[in-house]
PDB file of N, CA and C in Angstrom:
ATOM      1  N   UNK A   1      -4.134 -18.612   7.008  1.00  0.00           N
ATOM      2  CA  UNK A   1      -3.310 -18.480   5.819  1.00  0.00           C
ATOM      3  C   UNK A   1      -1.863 -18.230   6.239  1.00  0.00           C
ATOM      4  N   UNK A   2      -0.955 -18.781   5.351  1.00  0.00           N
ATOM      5  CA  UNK A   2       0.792 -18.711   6.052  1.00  0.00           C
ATOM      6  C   UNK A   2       0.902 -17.236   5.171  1.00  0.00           C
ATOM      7  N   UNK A   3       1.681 -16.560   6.239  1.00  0.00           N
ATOM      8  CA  UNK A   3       2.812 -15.143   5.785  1.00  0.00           C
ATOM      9  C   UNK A   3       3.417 -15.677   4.891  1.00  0.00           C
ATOM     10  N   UNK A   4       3.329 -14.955   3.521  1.00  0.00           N
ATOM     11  CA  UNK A   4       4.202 -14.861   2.442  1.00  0.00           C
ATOM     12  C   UNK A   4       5.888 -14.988   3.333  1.00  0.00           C
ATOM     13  N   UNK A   5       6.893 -16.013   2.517  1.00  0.00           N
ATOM     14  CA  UNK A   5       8.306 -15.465   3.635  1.00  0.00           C
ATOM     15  C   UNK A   5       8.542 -13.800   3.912  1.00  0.00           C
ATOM     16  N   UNK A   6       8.788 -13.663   2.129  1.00  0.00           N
ATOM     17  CA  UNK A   6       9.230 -12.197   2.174  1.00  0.00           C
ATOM     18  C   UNK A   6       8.294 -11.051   3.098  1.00  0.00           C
ATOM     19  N   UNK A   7       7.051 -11.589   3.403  1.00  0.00           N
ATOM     20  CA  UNK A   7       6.042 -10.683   4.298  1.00  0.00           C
ATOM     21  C   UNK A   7       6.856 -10.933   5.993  1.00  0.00           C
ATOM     22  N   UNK A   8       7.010 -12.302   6.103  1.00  0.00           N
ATOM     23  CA  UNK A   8       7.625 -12.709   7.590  1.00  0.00           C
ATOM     24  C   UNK A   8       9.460 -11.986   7.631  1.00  0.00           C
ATOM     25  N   UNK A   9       9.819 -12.412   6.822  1.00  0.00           N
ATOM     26  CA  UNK A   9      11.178 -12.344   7.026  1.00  0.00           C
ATOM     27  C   UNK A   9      11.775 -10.749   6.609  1.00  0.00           C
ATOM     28  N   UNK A  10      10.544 -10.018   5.893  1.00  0.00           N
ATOM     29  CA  UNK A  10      11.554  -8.780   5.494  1.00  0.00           C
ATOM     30  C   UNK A  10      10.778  -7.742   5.868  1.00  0.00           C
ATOM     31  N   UNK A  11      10.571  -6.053   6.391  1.00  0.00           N
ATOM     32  CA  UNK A  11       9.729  -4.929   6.664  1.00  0.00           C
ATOM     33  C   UNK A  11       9.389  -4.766   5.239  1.00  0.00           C
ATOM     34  N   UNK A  12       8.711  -4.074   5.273  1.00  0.00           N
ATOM     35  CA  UNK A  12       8.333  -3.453   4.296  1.00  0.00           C
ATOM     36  C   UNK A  12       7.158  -2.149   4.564  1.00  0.00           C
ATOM     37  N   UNK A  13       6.888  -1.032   3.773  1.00  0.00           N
ATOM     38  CA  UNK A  13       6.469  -0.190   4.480  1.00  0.00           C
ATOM     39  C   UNK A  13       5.542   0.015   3.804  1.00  0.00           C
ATOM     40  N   UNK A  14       4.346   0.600   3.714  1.00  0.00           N
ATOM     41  CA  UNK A  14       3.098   0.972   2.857  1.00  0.00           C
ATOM     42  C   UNK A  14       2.176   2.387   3.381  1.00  0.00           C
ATOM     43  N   UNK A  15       1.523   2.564   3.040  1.00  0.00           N
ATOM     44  CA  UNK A  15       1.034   4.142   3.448  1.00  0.00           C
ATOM     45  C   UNK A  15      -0.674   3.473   2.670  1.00  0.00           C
ATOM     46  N   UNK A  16      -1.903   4.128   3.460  1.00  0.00           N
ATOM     47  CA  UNK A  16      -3.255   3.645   2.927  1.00  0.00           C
ATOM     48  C   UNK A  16      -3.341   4.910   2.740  1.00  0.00           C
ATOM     49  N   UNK A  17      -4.273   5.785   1.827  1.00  0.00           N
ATOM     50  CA  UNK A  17      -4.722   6.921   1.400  1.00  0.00           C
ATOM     51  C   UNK A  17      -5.942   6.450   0.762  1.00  0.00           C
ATOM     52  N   UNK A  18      -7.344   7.629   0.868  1.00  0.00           N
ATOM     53  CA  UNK A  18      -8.590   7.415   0.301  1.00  0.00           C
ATOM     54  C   UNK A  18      -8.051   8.081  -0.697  1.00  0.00           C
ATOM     55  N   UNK A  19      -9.408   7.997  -1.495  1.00  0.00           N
ATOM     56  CA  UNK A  19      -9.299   8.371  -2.902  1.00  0.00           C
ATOM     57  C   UNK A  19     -11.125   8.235  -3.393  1.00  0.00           C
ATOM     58  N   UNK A  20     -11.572   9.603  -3.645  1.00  0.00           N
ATOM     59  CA  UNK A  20     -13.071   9.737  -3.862  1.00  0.00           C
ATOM     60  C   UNK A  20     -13.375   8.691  -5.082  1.00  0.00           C
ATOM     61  N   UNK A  21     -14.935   8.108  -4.250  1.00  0.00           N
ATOM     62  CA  UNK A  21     -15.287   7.452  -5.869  1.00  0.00           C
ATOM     63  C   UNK A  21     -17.145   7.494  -4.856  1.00  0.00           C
ATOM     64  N   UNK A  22     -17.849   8.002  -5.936  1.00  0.00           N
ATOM     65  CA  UNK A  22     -19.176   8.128  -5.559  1.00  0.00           C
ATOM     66  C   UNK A  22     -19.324   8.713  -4.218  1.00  0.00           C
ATOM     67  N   UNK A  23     -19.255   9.993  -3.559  1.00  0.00           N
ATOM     68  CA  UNK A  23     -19.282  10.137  -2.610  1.00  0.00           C
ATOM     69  C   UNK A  23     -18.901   9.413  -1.483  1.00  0.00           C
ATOM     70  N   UNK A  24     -18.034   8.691  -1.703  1.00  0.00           N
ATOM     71  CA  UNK A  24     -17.111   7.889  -0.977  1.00  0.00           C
ATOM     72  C   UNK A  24     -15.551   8.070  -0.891  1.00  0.00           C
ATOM     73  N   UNK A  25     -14.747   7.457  -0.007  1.00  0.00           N
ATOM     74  CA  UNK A  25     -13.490   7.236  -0.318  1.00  0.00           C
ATOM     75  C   UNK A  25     -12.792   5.397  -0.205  1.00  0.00           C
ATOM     76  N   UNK A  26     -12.732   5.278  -1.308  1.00  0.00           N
ATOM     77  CA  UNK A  26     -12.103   3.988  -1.518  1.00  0.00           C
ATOM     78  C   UNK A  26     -10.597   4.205  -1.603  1.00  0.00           C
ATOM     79  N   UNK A  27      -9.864   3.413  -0.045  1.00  0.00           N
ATOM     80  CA  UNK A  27      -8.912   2.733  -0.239  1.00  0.00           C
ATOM     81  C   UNK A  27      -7.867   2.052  -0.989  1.00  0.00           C
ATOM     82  N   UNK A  28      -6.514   2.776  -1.200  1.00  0.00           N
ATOM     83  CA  UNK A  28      -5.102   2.249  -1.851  1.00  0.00           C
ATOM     84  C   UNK A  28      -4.185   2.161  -0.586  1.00  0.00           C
ATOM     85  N   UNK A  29      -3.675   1.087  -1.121  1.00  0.00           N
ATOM     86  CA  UNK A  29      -2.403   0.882  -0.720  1.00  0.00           C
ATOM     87  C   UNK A  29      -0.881   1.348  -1.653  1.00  0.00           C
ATOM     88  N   UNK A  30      -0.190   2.086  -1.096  1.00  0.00           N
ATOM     89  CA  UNK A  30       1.022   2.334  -1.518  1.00  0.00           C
ATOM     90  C   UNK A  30       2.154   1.680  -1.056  1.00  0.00           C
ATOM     91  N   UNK A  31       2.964   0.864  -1.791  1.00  0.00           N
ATOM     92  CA  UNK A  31       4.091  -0.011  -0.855  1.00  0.00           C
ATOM     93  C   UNK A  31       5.409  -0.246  -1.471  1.00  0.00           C
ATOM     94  N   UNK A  32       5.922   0.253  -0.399  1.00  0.00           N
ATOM     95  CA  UNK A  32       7.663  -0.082  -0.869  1.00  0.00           C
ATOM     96  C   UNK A  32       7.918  -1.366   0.095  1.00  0.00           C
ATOM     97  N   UNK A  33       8.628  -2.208  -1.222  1.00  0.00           N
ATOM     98  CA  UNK A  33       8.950  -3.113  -0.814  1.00  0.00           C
ATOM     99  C   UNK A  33      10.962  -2.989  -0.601  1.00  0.00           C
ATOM    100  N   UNK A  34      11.106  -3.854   0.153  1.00  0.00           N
ATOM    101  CA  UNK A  34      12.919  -3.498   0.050  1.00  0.00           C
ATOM    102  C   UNK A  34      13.344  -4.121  -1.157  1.00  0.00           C
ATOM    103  N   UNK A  35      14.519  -3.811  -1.433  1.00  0.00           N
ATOM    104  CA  UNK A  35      14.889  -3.831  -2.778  1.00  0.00           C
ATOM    105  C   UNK A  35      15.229  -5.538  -2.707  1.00  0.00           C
ATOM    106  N   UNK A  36      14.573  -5.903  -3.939  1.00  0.00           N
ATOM    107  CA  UNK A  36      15.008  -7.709  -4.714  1.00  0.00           C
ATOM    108  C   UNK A  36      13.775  -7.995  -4.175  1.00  0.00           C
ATOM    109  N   UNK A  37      13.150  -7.358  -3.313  1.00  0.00           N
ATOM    110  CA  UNK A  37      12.035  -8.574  -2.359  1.00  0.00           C
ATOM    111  C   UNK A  37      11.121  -8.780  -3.967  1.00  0.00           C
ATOM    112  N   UNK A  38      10.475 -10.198  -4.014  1.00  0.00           N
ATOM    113  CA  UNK A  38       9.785 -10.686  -4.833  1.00  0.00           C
ATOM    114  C   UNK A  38       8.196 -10.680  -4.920  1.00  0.00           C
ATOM    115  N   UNK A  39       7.705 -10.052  -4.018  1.00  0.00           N
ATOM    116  CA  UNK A  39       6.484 -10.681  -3.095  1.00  0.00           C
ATOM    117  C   UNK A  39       5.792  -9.036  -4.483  1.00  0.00           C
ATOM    118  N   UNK A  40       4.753  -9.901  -4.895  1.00  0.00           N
ATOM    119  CA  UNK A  40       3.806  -9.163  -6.276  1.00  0.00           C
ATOM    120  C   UNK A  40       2.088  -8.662  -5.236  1.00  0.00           C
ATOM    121  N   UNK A  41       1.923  -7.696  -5.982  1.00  0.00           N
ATOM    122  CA  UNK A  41       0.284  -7.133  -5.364  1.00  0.00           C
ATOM    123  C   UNK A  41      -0.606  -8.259  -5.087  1.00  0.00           C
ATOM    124  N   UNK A  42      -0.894  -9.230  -6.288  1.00  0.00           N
ATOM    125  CA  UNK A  42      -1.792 -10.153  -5.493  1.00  0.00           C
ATOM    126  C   UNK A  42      -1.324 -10.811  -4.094  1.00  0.00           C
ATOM    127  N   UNK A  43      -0.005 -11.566  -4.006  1.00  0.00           N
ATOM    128  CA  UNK A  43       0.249 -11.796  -2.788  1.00  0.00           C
ATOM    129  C   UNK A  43      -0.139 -11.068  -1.598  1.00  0.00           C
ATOM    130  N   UNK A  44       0.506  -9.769  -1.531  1.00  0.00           N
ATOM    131  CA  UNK A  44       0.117  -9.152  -0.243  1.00  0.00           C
ATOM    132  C   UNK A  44      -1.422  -9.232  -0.346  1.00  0.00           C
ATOM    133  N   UNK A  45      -2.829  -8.782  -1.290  1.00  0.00           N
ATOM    134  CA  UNK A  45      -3.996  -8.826  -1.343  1.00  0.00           C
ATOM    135  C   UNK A  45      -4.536  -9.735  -0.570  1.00  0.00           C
ATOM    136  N   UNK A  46      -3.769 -11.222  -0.892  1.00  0.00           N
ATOM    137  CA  UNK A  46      -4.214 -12.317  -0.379  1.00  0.00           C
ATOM    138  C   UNK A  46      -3.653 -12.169   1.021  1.00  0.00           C
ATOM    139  N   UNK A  47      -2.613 -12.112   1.238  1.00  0.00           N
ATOM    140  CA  UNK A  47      -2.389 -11.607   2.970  1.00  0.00           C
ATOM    141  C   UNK A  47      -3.196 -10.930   3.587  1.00  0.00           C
ATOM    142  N   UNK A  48      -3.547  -9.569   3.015  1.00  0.00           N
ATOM    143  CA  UNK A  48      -4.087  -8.746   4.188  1.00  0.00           C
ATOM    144  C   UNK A  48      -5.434  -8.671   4.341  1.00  0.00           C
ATOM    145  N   UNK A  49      -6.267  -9.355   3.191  1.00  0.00           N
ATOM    146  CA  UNK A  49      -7.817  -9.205   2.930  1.00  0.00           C
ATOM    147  C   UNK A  49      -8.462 -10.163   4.044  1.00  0.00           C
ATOM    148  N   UNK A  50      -7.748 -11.330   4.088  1.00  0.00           N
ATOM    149  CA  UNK A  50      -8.400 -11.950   5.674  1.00  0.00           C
ATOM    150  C   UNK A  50      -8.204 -10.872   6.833  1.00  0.00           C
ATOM    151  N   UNK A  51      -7.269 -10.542   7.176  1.00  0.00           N
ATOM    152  CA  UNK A  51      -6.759  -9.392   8.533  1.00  0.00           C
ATOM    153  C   UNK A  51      -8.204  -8.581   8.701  1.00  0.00           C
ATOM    154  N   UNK A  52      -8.655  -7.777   7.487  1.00  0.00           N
ATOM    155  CA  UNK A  52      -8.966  -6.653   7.334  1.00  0.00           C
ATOM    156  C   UNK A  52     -10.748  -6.909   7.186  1.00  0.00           C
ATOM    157  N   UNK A  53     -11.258  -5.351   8.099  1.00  0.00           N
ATOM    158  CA  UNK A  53     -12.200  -5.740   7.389  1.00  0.00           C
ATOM    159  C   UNK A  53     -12.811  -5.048   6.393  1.00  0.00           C
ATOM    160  N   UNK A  54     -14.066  -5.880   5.445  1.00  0.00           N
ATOM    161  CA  UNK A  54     -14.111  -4.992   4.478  1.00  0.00           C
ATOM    162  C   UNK A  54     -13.671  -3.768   3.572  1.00  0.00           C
ATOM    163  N   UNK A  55     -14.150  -2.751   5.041  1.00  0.00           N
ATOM    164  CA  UNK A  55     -14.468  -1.119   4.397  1.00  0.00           C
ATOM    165  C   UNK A  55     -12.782  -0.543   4.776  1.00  0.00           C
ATOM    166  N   UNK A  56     -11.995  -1.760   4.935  1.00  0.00           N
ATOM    167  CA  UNK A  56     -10.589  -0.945   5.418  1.00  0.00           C
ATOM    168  C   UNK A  56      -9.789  -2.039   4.745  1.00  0.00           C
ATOM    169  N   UNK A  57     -10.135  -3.289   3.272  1.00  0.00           N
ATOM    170  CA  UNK A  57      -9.249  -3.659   2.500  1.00  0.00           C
ATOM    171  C   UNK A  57      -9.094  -2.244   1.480  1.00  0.00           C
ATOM    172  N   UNK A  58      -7.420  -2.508   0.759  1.00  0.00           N
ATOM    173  CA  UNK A  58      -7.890  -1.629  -0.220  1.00  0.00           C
ATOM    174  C   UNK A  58      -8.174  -2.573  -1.542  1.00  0.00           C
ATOM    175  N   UNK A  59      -8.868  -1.372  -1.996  1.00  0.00           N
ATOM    176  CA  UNK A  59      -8.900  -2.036  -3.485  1.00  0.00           C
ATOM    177  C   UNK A  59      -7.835  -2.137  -4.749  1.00  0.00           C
ATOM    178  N   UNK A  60      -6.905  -1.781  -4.409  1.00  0.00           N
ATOM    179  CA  UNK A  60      -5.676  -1.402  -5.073  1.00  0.00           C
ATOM    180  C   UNK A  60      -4.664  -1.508  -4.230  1.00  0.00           C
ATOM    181  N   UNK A  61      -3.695  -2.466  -5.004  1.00  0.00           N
ATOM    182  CA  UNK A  61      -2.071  -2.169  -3.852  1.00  0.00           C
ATOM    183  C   UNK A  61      -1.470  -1.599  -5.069  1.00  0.00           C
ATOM    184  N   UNK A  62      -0.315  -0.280  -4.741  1.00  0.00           N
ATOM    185  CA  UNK A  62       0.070   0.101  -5.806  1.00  0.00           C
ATOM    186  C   UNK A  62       1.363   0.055  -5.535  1.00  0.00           C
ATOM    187  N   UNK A  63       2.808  -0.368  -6.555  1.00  0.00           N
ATOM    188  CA  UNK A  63       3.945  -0.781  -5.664  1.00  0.00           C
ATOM    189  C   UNK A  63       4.873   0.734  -6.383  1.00  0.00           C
ATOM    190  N   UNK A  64       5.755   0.917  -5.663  1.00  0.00           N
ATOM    191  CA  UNK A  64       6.531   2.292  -5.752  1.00  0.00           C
ATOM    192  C   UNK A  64       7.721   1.373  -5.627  1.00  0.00           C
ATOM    193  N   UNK A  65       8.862   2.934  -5.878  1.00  0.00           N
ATOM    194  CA  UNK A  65      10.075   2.498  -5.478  1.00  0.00           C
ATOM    195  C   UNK A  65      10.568   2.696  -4.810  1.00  0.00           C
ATOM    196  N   UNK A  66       9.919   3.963  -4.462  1.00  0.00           N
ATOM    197  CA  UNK A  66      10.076   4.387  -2.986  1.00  0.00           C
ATOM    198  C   UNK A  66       9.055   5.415  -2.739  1.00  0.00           C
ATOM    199  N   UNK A  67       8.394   5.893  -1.666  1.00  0.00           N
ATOM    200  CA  UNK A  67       7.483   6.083  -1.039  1.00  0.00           C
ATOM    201  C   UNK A  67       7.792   7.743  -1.110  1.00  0.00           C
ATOM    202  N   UNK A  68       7.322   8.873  -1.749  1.00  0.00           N
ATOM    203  CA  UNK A  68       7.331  10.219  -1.208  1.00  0.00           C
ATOM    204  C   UNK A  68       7.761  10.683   0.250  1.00  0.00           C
ATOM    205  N   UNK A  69       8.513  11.148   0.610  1.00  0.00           N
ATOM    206  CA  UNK A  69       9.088  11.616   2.499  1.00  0.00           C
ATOM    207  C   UNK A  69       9.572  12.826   1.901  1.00  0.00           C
ATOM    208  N   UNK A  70       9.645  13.181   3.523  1.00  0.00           N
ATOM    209  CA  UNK A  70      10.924  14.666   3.966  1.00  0.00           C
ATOM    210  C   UNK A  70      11.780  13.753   3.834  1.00  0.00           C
ATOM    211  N   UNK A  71      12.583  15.148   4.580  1.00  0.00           N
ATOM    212  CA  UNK A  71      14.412  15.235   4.733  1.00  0.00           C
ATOM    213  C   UNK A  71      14.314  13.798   6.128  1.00  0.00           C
ATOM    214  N   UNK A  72      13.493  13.976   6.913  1.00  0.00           N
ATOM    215  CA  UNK A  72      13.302  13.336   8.396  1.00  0.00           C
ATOM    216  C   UNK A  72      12.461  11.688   7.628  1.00  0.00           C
ATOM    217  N   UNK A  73      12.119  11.563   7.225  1.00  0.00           N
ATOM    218  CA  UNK A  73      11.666  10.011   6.682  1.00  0.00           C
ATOM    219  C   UNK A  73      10.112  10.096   6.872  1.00  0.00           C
ATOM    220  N   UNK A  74       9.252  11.470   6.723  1.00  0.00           N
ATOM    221  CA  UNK A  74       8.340  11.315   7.744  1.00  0.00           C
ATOM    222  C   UNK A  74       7.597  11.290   5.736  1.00  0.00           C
ATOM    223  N   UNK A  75       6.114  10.540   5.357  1.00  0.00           N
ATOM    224  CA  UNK A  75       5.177  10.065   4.124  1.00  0.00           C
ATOM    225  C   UNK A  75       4.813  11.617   3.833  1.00  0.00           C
ATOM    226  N   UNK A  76       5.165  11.960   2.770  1.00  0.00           N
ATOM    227  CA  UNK A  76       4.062  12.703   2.051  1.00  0.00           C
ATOM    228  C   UNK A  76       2.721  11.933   1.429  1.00  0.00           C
ATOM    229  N   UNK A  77       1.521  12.133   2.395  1.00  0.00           N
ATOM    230  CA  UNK A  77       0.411  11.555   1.732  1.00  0.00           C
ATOM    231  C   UNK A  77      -0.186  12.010   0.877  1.00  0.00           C
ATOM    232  N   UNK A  78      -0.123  13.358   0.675  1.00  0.00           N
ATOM    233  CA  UNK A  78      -0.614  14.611   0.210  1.00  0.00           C
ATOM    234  C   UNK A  78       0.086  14.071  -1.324  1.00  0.00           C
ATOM    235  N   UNK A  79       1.398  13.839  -1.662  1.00  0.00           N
ATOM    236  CA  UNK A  79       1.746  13.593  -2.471  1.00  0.00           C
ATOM    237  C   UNK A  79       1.029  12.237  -3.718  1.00  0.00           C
ATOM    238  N   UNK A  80       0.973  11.167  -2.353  1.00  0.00           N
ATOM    239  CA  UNK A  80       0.803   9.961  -3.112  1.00  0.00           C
ATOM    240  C   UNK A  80      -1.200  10.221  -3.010  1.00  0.00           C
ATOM    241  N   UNK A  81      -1.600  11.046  -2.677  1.00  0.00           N
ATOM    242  CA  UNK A  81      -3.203  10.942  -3.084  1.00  0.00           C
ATOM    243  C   UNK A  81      -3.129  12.213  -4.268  1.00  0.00           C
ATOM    244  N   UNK A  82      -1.684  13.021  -4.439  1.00  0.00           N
ATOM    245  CA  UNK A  82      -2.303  13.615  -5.763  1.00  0.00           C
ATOM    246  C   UNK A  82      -1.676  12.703  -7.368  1.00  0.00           C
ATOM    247  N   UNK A  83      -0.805  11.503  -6.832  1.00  0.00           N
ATOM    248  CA  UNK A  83      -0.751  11.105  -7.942  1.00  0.00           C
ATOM    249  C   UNK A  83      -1.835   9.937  -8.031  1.00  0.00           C
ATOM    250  N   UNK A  84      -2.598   9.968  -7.637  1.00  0.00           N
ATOM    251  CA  UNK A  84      -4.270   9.277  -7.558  1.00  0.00           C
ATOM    252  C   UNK A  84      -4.887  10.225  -8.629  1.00  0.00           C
ATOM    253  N   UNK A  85      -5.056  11.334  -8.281  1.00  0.00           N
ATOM    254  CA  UNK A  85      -5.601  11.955  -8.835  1.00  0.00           C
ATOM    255  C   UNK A  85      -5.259  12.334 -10.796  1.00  0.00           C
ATOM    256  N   UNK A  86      -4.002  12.541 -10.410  1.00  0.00           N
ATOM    257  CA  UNK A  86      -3.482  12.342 -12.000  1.00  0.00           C
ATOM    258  C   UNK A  86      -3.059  11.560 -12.907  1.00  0.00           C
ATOM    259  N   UNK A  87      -3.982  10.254 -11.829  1.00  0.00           N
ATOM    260  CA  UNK A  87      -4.239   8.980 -13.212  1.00  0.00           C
ATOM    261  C   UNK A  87      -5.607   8.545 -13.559  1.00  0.00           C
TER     262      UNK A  87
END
């Protein structure tokens, strides 16, 4: 399958976090894309679901505007799995 351009030509950053469902944890994706980039959730889906396997696609890409951090750039995950929780 060809790289979306905007997947080839631009970074973009994402963070995976579980999220309980039946004594399990099912997989999200959280992703900031750089600003104007065009590239929509199904696209990347279709990108990364060949890469991946199964039990490590997620089932959800969820797009932000920007990603929870410190002062230092470093992910609050803690953050983006409690707004999992409060939807």
């Amino acid at each position: 399958m060809a790289i979306p351009g905007d997947l080839r030509d631009e970074k973009f950053c994402q963070e995976l976090v579980g999220r309980a469902v039946e004594g399990n944890e099912e997989v999200v994706a959280f992703v900031q894309l750089m600003q104007g980039s065009p590239v929509k959730p199904a696209e990347l889906m279709a990108f990364i679901n060949p890469q991946l396997t199964s039990y490590k696609r997620p089932s959800e890409i969820i797009m932000l505007d920007a990603l929870p951090a410190t002062s230092t750039g470093k992910i609050l995950k803690h953050k983006l799995a409690e707004s999992l929780r409060g939807a």
